[in-house]
C-alpha atoms as a PDB file:
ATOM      1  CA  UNK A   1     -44.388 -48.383  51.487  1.00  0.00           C
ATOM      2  CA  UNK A   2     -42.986 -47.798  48.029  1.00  0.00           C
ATOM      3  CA  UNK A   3     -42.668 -44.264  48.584  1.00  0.00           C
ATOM      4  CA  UNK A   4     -40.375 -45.274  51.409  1.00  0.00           C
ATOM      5  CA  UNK A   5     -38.084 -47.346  49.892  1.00  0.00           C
ATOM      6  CA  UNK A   6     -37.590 -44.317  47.017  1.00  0.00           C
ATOM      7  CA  UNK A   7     -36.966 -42.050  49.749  1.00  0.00           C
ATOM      8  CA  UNK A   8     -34.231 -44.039  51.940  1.00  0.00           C
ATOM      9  CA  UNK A   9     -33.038 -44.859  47.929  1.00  0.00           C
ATOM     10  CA  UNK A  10     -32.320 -41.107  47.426  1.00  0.00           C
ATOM     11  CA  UNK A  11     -30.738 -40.608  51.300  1.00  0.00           C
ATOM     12  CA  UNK A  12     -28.419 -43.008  50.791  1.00  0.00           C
ATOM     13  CA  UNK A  13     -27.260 -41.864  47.169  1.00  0.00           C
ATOM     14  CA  UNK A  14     -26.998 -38.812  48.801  1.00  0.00           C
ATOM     15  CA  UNK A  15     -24.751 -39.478  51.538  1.00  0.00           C
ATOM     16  CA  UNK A  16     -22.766 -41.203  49.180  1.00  0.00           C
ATOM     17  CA  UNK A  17     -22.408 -38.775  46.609  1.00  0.00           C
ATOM     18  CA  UNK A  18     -21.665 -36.408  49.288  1.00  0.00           C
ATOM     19  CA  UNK A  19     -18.726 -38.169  50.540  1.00  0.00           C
ATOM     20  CA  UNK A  20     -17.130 -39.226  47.293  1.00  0.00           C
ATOM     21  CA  UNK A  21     -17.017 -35.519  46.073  1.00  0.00           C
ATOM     22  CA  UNK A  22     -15.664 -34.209  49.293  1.00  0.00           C
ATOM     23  CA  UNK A  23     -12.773 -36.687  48.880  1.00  0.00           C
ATOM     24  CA  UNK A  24     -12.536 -36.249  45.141  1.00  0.00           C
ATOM     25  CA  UNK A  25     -12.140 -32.396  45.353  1.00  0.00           C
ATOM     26  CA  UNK A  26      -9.977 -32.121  48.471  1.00  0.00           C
ATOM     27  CA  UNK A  27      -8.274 -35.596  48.952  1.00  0.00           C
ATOM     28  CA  UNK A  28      -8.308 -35.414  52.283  1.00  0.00           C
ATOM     29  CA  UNK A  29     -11.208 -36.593  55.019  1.00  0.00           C
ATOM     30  CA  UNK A  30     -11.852 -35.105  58.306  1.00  0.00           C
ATOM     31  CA  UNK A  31     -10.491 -36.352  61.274  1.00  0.00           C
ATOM     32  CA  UNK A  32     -14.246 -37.438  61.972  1.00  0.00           C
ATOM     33  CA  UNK A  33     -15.023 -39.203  58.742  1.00  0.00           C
ATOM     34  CA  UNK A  34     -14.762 -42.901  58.996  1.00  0.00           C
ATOM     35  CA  UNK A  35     -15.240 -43.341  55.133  1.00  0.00           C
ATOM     36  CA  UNK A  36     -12.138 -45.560  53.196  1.00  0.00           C
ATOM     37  CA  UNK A  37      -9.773 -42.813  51.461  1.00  0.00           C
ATOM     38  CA  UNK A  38      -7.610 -45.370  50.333  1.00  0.00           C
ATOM     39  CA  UNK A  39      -9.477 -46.055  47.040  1.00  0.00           C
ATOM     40  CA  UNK A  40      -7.749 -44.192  44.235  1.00  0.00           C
ATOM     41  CA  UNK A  41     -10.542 -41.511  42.339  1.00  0.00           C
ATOM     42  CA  UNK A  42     -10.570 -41.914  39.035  1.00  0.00           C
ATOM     43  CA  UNK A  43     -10.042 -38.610  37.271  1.00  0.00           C
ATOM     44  CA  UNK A  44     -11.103 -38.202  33.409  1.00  0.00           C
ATOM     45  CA  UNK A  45      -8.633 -35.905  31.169  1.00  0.00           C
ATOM     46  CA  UNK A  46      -8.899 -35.180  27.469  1.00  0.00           C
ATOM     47  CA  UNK A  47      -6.004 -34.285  24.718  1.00  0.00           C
ATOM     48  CA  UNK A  48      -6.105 -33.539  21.296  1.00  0.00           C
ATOM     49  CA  UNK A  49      -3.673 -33.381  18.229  1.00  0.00           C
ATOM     50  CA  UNK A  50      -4.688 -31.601  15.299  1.00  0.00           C
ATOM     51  CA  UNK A  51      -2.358 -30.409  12.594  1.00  0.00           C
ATOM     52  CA  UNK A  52      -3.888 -29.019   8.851  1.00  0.00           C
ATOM     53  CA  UNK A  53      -6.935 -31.712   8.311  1.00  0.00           C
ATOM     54  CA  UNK A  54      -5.478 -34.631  10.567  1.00  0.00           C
ATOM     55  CA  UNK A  55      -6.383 -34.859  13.910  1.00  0.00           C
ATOM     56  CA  UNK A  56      -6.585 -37.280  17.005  1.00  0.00           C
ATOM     57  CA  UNK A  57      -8.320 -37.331  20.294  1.00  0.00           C
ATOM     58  CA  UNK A  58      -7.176 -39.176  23.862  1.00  0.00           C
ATOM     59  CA  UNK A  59      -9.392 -39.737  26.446  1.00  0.00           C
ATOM     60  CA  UNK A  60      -7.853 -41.033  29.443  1.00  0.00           C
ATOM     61  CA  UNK A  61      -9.272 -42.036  32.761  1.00  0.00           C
ATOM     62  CA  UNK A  62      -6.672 -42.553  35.501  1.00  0.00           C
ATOM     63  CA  UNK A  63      -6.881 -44.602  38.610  1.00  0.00           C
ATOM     64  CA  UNK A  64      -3.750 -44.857  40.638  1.00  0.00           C
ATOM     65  CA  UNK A  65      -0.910 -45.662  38.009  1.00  0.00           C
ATOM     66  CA  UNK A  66      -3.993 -47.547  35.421  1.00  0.00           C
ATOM     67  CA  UNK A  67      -4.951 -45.605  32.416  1.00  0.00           C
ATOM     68  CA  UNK A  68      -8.318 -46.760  30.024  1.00  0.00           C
ATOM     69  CA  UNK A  69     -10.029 -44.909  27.803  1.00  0.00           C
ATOM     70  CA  UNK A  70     -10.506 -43.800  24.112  1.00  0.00           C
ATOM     71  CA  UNK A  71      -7.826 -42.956  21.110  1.00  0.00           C
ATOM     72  CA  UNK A  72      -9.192 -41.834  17.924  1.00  0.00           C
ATOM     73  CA  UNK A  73      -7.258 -40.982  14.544  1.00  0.00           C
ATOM     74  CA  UNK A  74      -8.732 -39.100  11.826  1.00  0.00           C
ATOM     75  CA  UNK A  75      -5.868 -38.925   8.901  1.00  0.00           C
ATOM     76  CA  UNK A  76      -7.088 -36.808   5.723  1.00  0.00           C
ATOM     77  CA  UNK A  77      -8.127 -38.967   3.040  1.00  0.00           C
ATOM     78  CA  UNK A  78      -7.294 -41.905   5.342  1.00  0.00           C
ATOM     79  CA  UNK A  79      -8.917 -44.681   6.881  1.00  0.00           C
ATOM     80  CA  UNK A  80     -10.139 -43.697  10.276  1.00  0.00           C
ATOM     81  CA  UNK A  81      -8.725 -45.724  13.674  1.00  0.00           C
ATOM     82  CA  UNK A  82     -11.059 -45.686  16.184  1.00  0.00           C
ATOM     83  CA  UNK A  83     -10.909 -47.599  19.492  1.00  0.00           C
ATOM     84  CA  UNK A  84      -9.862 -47.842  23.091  1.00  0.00           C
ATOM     85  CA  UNK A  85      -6.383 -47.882  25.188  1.00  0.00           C
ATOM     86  CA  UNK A  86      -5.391 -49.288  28.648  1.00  0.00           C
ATOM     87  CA  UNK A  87      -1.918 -48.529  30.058  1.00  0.00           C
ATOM     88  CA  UNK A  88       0.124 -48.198  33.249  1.00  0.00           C
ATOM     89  CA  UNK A  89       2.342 -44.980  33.750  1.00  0.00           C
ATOM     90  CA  UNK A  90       5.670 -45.739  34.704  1.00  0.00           C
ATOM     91  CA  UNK A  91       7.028 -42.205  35.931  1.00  0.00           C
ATOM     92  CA  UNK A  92       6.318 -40.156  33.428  1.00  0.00           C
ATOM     93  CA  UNK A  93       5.892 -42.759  30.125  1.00  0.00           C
ATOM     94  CA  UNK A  94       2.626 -44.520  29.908  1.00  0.00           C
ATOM     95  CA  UNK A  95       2.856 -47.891  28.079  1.00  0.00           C
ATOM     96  CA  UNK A  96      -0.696 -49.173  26.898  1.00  0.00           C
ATOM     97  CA  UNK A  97      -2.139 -51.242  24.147  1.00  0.00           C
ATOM     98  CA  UNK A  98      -4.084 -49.426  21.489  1.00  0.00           C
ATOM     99  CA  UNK A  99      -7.236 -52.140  20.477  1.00  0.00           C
ATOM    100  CA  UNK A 100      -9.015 -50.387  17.683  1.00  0.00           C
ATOM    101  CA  UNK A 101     -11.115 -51.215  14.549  1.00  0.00           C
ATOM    102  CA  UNK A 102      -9.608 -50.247  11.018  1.00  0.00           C
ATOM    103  CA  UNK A 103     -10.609 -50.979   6.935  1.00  0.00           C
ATOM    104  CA  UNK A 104     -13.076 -53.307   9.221  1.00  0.00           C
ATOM    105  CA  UNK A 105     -10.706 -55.357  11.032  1.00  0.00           C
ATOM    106  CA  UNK A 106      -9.563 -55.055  14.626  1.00  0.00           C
ATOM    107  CA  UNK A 107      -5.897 -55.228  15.842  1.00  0.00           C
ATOM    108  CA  UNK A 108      -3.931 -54.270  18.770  1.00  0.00           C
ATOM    109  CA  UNK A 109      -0.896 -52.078  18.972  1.00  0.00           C
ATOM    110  CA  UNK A 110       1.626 -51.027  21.824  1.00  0.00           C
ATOM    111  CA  UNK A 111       1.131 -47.168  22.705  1.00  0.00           C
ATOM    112  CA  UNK A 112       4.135 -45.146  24.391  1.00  0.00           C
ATOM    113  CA  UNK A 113       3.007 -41.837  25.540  1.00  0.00           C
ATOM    114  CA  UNK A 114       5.674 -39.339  27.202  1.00  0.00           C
ATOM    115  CA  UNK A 115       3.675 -36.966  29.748  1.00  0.00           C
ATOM    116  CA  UNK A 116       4.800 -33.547  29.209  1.00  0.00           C
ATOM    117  CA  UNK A 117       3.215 -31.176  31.671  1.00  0.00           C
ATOM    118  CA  UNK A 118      -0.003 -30.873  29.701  1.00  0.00           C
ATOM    119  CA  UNK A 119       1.131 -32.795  26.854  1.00  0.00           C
ATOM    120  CA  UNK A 120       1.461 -36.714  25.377  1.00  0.00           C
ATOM    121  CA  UNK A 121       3.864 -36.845  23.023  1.00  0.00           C
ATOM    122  CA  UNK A 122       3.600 -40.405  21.027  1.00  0.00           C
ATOM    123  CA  UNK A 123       6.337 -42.067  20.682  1.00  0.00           C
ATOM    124  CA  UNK A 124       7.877 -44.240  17.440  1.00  0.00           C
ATOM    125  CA  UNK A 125      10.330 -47.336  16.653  1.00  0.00           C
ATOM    126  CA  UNK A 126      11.233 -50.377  15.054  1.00  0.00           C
ATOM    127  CA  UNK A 127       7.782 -52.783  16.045  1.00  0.00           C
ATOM    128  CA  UNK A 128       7.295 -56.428  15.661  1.00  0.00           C
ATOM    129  CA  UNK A 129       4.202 -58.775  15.394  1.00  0.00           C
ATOM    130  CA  UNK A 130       3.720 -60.979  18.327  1.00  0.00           C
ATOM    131  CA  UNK A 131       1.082 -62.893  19.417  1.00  0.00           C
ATOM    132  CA  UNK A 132      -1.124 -61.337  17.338  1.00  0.00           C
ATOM    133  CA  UNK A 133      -0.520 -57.689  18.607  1.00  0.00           C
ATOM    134  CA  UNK A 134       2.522 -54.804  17.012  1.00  0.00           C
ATOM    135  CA  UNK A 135       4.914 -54.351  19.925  1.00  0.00           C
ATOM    136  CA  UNK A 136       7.956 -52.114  19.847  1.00  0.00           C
ATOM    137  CA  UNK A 137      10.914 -54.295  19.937  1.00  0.00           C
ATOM    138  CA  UNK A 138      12.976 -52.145  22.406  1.00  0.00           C
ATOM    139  CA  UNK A 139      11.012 -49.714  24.581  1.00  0.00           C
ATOM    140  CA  UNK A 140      14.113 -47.943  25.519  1.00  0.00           C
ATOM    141  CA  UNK A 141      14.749 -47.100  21.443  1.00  0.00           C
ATOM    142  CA  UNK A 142      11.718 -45.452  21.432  1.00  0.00           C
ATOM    143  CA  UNK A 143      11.479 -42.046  20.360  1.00  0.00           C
ATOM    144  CA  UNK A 144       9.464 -39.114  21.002  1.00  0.00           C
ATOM    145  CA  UNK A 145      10.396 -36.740  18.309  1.00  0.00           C
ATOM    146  CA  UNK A 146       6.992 -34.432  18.901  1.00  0.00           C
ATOM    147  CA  UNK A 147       5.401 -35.821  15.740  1.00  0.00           C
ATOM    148  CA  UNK A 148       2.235 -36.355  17.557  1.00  0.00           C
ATOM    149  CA  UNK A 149       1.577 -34.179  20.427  1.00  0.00           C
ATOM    150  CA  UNK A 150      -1.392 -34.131  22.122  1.00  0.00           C
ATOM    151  CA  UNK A 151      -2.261 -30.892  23.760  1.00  0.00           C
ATOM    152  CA  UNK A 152      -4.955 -31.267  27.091  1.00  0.00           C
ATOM    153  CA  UNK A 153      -8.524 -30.356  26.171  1.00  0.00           C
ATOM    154  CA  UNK A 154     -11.633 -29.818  27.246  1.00  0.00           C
ATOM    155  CA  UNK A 155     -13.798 -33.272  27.865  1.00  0.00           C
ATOM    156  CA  UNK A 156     -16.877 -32.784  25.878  1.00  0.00           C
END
């Protein structure tokens, strides 16, 4: 009986897995597949900024226009900022708040990313506290003078 159960487990998983990567790698179904393709697949990309001994990592997984995931800063002889970021992408400019742990104390920051092709470029302006979290005061003074680029990576 228990061997059973394991073995409908595994044909099930199977079947499943099988039709999630079908959609995932060609986005489309066949005209015989009555499996949702509405539900947006979440896709995983990495980017990385390193210039002399500072560096930075984003890892960003996408679903639809809703972006989560990790943002690391290493500065030379600097605190570290370690934590995680969740966005939306409007067009091309994704607009997220940064929660991450520094000198052992956590805060929130707004993010603005520009996507260029296989780039983020970060952008920088005049911020305010509110409500506890750093906001830019205008998002439309922002700038994105290619300080911080991020160049797509690997995942590891």
């Amino acid at each position: 009986m228990e061997k059973m159960r394991i073995i409908g487990a595994l044909i099930i998983s199977a079947c499943l897995f099988s039709c999630q990567e079908r959609t995932k790698v060609t986005g489309k179904k066949d005209k015989n597949d009555t499996t949702a393709t509405n539900i947006p697949v979440a896709e995983q990309t990495c980017y990385a900024y390193v210039k002399g001994k500072d560096t930075a990592q984003l890892t960003l997984i996408t679903t639809g226009i809703v972006s989560t995931g990790e943002l690391n800063y290493k500065w030379f002889e600097k605190d570290k900022n370690m934590g995680s970021i969740e966005g939306e992408m409007h067009g091309d400019t994704l607009i997220a708040n940064y929660t991450f742990n520094s000198e052992g104390k956590q805060s929130v920051r707004q993010v603005v990313l520009l996507k260029k092709g296989d780039q983020f470029v970060e952008g920088f302006g005049d911020v305010e506290e509110k409500d506890g979290k750093v906001r830019f005061k205008d998002l439309s003074k922002v700038t994105f003078d290619n300080a911080i680029v991020f160049e797509k990576t690997v995942c590891k």
